[in-house]
PDB file of N, CA and C in Angstrom:
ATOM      1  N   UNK A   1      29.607  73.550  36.839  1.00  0.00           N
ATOM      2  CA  UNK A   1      30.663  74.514  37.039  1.00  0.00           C
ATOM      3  C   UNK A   1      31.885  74.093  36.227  1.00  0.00           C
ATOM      4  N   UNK A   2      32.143  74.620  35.330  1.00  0.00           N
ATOM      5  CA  UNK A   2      34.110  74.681  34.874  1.00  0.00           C
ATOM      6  C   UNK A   2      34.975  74.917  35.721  1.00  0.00           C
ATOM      7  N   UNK A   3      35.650  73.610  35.055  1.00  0.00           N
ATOM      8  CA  UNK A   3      37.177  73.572  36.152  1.00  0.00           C
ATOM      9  C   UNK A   3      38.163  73.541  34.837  1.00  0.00           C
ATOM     10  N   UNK A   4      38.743  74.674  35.233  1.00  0.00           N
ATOM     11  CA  UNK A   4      39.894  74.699  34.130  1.00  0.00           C
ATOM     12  C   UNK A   4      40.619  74.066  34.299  1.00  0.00           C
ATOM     13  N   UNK A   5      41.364  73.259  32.931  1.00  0.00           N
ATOM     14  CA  UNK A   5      42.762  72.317  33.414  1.00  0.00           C
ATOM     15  C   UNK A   5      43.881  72.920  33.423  1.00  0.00           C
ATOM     16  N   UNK A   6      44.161  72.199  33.893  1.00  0.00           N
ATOM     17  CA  UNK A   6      45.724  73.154  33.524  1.00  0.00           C
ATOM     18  C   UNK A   6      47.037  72.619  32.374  1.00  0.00           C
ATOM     19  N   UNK A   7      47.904  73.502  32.681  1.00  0.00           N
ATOM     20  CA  UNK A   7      48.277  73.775  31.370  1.00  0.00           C
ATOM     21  C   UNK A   7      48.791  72.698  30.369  1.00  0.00           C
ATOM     22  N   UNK A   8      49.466  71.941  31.772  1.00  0.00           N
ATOM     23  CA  UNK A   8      50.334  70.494  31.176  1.00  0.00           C
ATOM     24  C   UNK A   8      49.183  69.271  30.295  1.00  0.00           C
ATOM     25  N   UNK A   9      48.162  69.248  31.368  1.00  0.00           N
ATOM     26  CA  UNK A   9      47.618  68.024  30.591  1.00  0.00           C
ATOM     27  C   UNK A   9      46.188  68.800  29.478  1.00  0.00           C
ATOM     28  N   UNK A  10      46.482  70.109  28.982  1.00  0.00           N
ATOM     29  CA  UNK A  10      45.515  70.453  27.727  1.00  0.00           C
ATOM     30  C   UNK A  10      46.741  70.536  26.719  1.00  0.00           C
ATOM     31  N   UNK A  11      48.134  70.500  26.870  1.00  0.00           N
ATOM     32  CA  UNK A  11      49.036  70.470  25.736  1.00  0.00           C
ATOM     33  C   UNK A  11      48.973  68.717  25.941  1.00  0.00           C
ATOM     34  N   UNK A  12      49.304  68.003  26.728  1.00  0.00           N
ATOM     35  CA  UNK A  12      48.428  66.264  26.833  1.00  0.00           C
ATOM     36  C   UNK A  12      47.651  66.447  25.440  1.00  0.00           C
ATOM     37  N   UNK A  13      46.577  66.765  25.993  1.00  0.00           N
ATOM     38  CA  UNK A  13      45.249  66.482  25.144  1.00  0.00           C
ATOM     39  C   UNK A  13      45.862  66.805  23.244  1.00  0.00           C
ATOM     40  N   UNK A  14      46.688  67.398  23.532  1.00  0.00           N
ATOM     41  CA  UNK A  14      46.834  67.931  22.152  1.00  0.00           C
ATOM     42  C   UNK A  14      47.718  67.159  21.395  1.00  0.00           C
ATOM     43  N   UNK A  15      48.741  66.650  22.315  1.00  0.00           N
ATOM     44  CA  UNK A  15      49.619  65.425  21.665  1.00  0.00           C
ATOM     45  C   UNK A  15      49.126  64.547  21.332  1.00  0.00           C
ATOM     46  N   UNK A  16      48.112  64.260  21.990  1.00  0.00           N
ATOM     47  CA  UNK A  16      47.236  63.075  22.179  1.00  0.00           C
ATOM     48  C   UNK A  16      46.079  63.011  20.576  1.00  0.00           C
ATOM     49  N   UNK A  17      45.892  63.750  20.422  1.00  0.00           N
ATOM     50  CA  UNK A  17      44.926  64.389  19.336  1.00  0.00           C
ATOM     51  C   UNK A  17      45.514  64.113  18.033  1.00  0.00           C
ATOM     52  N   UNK A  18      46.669  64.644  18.198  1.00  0.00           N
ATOM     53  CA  UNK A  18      47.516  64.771  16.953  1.00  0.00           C
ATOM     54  C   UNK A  18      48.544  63.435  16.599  1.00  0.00           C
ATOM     55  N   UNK A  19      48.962  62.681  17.624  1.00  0.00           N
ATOM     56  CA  UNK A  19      49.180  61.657  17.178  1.00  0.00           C
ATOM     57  C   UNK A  19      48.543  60.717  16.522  1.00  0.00           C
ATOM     58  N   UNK A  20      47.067  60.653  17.152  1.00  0.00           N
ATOM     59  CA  UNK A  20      45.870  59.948  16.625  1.00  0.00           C
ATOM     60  C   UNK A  20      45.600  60.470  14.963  1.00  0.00           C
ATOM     61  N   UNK A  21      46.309  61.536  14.722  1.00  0.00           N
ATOM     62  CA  UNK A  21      46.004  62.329  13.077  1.00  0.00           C
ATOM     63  C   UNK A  21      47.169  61.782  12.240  1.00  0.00           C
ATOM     64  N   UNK A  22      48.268  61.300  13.087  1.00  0.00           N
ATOM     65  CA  UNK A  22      49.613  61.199  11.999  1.00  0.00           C
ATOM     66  C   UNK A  22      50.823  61.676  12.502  1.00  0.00           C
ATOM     67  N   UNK A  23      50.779  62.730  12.690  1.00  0.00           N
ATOM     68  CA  UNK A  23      51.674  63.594  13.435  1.00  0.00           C
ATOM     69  C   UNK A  23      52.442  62.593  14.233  1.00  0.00           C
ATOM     70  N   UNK A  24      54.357  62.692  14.414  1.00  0.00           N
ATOM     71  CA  UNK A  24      54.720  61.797  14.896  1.00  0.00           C
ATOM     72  C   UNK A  24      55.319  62.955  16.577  1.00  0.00           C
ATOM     73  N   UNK A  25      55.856  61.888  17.476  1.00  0.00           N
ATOM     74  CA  UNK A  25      55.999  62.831  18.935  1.00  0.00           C
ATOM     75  C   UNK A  25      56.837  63.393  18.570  1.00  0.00           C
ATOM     76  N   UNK A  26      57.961  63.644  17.745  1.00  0.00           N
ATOM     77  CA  UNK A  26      59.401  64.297  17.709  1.00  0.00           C
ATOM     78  C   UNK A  26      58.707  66.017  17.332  1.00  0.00           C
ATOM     79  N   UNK A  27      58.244  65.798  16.233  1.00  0.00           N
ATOM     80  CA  UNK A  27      57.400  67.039  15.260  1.00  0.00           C
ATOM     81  C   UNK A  27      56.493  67.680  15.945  1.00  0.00           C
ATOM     82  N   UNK A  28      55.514  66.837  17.193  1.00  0.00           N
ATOM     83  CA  UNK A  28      55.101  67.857  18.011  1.00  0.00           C
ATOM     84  C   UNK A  28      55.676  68.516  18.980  1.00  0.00           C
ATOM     85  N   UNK A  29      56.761  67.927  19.574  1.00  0.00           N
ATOM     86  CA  UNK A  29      58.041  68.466  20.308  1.00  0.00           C
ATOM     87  C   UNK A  29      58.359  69.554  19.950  1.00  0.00           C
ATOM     88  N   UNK A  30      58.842  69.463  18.930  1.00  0.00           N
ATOM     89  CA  UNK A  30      59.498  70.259  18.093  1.00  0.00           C
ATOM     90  C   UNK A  30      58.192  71.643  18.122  1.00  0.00           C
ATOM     91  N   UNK A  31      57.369  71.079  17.661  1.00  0.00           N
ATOM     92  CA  UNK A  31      56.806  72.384  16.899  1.00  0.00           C
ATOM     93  C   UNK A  31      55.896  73.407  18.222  1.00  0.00           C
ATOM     94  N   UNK A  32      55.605  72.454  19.374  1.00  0.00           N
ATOM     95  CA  UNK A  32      55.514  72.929  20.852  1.00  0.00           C
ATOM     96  C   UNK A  32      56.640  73.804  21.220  1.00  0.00           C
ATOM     97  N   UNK A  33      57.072  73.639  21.103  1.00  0.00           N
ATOM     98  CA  UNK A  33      59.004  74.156  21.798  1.00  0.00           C
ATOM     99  C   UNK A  33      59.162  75.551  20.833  1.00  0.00           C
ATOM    100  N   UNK A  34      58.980  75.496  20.029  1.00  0.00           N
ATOM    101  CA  UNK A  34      58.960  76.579  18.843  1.00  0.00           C
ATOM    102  C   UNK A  34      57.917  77.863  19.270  1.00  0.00           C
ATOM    103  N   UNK A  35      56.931  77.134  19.786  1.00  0.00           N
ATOM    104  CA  UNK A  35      55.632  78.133  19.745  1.00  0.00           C
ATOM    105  C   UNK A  35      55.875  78.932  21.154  1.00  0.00           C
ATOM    106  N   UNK A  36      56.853  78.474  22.189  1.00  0.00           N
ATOM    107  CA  UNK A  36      57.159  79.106  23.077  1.00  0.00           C
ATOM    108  C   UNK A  36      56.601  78.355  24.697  1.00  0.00           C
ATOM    109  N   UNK A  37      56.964  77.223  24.395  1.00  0.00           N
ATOM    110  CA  UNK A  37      56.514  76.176  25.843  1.00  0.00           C
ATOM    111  C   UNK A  37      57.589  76.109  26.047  1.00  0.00           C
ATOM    112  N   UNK A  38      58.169  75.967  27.528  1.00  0.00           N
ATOM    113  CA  UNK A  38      59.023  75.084  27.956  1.00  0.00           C
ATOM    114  C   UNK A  38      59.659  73.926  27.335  1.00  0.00           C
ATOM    115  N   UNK A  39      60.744  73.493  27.215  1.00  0.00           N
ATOM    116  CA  UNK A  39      61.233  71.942  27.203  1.00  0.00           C
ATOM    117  C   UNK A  39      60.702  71.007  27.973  1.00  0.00           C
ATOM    118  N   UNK A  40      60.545  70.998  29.260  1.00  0.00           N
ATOM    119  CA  UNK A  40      60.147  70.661  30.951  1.00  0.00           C
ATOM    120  C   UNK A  40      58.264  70.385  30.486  1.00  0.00           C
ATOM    121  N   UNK A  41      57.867  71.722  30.389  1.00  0.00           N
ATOM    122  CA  UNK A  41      56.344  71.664  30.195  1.00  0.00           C
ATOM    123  C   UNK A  41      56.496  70.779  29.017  1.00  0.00           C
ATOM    124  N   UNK A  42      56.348  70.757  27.933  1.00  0.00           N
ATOM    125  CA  UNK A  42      56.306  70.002  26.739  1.00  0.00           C
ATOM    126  C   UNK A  42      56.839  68.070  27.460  1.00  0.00           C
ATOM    127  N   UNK A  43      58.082  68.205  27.859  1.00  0.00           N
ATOM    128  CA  UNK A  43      58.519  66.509  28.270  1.00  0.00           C
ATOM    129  C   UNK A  43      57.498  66.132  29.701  1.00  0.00           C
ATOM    130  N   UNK A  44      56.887  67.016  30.366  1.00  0.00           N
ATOM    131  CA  UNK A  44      55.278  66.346  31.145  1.00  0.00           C
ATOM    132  C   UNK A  44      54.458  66.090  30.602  1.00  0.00           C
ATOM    133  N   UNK A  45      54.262  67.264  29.419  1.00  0.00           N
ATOM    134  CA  UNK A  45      52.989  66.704  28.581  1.00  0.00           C
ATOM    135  C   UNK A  45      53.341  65.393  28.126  1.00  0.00           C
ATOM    136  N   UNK A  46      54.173  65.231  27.326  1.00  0.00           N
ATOM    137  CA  UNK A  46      54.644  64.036  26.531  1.00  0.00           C
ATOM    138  C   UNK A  46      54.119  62.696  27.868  1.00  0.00           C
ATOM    139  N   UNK A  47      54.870  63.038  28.554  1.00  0.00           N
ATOM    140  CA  UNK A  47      54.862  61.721  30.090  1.00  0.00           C
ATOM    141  C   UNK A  47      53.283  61.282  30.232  1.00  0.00           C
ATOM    142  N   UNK A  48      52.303  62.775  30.433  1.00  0.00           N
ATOM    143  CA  UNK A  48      51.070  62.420  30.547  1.00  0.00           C
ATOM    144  C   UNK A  48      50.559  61.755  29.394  1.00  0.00           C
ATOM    145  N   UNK A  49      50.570  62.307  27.903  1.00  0.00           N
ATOM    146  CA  UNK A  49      49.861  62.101  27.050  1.00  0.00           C
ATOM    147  C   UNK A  49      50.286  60.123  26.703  1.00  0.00           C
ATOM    148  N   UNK A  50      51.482  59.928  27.190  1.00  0.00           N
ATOM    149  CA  UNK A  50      51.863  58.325  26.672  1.00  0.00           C
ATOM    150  C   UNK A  50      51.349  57.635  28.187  1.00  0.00           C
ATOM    151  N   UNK A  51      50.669  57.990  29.562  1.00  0.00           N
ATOM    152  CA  UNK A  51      50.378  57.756  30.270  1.00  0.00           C
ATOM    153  C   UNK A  51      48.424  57.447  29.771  1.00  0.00           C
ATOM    154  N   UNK A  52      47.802  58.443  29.442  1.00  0.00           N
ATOM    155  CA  UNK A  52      47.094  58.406  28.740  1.00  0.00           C
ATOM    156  C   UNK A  52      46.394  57.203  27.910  1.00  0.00           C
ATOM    157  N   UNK A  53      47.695  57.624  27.091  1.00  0.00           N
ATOM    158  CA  UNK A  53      47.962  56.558  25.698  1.00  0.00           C
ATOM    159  C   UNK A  53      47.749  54.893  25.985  1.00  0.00           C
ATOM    160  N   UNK A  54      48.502  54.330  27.260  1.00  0.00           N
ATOM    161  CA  UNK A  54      48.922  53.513  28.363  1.00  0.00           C
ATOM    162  C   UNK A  54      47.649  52.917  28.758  1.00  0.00           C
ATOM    163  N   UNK A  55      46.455  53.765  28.724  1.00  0.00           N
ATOM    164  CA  UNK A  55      45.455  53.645  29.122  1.00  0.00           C
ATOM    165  C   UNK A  55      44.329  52.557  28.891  1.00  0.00           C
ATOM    166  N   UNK A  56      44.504  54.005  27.593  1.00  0.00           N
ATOM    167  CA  UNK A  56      43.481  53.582  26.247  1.00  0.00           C
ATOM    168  C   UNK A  56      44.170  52.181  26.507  1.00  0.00           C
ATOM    169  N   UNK A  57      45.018  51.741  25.969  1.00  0.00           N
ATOM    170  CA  UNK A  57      45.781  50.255  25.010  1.00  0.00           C
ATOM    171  C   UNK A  57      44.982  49.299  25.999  1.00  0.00           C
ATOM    172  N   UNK A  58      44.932  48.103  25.052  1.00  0.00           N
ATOM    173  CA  UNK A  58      43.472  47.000  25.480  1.00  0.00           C
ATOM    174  C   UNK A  58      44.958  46.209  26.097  1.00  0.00           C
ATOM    175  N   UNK A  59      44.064  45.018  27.263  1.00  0.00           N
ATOM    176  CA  UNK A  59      45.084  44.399  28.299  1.00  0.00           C
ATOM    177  C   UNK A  59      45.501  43.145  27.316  1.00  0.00           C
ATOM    178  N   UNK A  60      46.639  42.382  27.407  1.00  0.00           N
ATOM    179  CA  UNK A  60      47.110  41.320  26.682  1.00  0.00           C
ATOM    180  C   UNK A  60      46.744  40.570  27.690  1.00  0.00           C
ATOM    181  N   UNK A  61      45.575  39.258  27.195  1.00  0.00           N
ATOM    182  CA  UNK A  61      45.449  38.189  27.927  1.00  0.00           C
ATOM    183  C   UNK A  61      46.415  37.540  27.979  1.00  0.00           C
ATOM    184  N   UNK A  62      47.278  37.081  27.106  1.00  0.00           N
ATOM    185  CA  UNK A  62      48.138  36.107  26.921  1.00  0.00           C
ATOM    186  C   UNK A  62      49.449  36.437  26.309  1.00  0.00           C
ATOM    187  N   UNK A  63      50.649  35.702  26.936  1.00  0.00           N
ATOM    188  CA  UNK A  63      51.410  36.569  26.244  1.00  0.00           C
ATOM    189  C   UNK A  63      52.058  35.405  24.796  1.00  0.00           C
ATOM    190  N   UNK A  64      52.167  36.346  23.545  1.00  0.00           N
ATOM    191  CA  UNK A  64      52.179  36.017  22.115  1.00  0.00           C
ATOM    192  C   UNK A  64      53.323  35.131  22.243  1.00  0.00           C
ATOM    193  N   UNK A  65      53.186  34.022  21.275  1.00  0.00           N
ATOM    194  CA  UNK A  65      54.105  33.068  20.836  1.00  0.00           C
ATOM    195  C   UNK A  65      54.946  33.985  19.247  1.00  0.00           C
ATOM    196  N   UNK A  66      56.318  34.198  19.600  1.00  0.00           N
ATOM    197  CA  UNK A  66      57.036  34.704  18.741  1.00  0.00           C
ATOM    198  C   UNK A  66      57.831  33.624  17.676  1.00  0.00           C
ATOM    199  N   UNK A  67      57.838  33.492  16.716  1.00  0.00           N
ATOM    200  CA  UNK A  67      58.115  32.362  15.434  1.00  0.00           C
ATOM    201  C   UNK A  67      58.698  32.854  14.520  1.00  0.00           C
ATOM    202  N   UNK A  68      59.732  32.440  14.134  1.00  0.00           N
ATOM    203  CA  UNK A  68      60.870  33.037  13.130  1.00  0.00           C
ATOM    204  C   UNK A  68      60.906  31.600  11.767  1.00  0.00           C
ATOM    205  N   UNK A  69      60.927  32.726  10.691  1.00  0.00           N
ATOM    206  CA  UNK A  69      60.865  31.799   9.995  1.00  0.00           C
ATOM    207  C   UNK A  69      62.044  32.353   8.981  1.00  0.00           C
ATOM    208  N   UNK A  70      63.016  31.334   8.524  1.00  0.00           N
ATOM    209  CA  UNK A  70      63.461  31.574   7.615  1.00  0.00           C
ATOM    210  C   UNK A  70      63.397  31.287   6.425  1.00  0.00           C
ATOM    211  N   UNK A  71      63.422  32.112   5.583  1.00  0.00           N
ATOM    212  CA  UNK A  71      63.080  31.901   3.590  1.00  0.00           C
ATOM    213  C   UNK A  71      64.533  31.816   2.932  1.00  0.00           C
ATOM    214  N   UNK A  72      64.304  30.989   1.822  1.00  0.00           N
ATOM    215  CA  UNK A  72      65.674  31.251   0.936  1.00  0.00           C
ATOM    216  C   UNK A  72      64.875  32.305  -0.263  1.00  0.00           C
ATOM    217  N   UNK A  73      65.806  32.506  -1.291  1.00  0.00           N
ATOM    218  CA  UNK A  73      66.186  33.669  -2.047  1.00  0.00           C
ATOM    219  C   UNK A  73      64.352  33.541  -2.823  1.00  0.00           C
ATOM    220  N   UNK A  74      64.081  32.218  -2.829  1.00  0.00           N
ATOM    221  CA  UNK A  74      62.483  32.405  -3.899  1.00  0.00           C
ATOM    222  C   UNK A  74      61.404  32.587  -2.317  1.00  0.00           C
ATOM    223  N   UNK A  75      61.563  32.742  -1.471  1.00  0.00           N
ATOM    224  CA  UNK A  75      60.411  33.408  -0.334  1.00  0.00           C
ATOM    225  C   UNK A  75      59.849  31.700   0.016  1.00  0.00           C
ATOM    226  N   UNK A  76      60.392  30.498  -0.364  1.00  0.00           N
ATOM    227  CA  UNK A  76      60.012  29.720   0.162  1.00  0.00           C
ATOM    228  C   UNK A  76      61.088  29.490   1.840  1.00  0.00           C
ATOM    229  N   UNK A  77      59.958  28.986   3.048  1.00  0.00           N
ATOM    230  CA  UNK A  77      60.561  28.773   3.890  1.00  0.00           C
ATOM    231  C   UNK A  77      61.446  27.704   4.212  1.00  0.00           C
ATOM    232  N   UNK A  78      62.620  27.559   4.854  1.00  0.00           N
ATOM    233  CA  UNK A  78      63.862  26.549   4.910  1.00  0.00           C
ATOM    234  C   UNK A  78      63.636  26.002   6.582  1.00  0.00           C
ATOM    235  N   UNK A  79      62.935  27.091   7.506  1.00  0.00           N
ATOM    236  CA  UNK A  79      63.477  26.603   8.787  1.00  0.00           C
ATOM    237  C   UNK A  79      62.314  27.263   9.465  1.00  0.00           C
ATOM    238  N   UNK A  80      61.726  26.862  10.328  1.00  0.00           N
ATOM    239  CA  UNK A  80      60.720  27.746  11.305  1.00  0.00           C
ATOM    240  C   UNK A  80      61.082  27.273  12.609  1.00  0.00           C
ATOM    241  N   UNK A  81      61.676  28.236  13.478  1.00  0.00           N
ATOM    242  CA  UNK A  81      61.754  28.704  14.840  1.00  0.00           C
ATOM    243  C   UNK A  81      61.182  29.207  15.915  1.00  0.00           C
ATOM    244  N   UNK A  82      60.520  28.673  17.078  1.00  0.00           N
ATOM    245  CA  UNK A  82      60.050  29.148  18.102  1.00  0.00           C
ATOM    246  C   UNK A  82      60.688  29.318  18.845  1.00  0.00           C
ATOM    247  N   UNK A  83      60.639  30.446  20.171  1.00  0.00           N
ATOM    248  CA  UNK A  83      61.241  30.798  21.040  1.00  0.00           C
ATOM    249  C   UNK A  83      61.685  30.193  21.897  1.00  0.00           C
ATOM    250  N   UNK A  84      62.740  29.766  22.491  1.00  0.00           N
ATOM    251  CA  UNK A  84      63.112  29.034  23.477  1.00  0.00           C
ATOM    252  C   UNK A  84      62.778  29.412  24.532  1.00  0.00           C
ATOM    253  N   UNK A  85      62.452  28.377  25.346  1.00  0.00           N
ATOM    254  CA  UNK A  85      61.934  28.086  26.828  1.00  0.00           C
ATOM    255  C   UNK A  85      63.236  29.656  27.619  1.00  0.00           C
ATOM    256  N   UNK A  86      62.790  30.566  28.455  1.00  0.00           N
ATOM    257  CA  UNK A  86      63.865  31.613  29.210  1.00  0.00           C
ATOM    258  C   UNK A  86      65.092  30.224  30.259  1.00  0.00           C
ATOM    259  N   UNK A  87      65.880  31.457  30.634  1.00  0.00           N
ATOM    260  CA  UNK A  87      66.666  30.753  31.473  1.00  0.00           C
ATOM    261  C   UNK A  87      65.615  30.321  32.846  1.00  0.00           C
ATOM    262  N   UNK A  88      65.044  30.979  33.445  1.00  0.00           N
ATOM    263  CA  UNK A  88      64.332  30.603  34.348  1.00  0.00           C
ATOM    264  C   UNK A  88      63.661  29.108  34.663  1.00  0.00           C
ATOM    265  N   UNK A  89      62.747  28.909  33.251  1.00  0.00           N
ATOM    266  CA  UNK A  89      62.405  28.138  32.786  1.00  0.00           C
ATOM    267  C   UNK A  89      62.779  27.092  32.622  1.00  0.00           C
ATOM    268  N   UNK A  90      63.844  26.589  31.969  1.00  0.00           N
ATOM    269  CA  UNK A  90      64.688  25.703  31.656  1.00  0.00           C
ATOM    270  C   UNK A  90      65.168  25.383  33.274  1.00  0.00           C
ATOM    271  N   UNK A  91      65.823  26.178  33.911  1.00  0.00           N
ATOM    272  CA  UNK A  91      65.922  26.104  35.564  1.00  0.00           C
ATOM    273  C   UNK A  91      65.204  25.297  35.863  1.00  0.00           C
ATOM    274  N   UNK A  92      63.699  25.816  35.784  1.00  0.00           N
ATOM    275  CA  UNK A  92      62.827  25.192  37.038  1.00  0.00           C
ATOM    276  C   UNK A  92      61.909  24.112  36.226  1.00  0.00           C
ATOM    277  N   UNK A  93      62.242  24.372  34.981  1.00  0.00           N
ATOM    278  CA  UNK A  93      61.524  23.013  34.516  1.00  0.00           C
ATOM    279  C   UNK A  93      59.952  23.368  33.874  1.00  0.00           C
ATOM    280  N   UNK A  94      59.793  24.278  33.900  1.00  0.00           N
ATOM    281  CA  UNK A  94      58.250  24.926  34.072  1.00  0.00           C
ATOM    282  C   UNK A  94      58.155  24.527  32.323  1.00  0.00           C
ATOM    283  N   UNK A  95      56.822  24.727  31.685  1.00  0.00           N
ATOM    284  CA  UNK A  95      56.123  24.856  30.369  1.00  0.00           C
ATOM    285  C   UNK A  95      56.040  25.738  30.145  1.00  0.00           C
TER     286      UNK A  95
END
């Protein structure tokens, strides 16, 4: 049996579609809003389709070590920086 969806999450599906093509969210906004949707309907879709989106995205086991490096003017590096321990951290002493 078909169950029709409704309206919000098949304009979803469509953001969803089209981002995956290139299309950036402003331009489908835009070009939704134009065709005669709501503002309201269009900013649920948006909510669902990055809910969606939220989904799909694979879980981070671990969270990334961030490293700054600085170069002088020939792209050789002068200084490499890791993130400092948070305030918390430093608090309680933790690794």
């Amino acid at each position: 049996m078909y169950k029709p969806k409704d309206h919000t999450s098949q304009i979803a599906e469509y953001i969803v579609r089209n981002l995956s093509k290139g299309y950036t969210l402003e331009a489908l906004k835009y070009a939704l809003i134009n065709q005669g949707y709501s503002k309201i309907t269009v900013d649920n879709a948006i909510d669902l389709a990055n809910k969606k989106l939220a989904d799909k995205a694979p879980q981070m086991k671990e969270k990334p070590q961030i490293t700054y490096k600085v170069l002088d003017e020939d792209n050789k590096v002068v200084s490499i920086n890791t993130v400092k321990k948070g305030f918390f951290q430093r608090l309680f002493k933790r690794n």
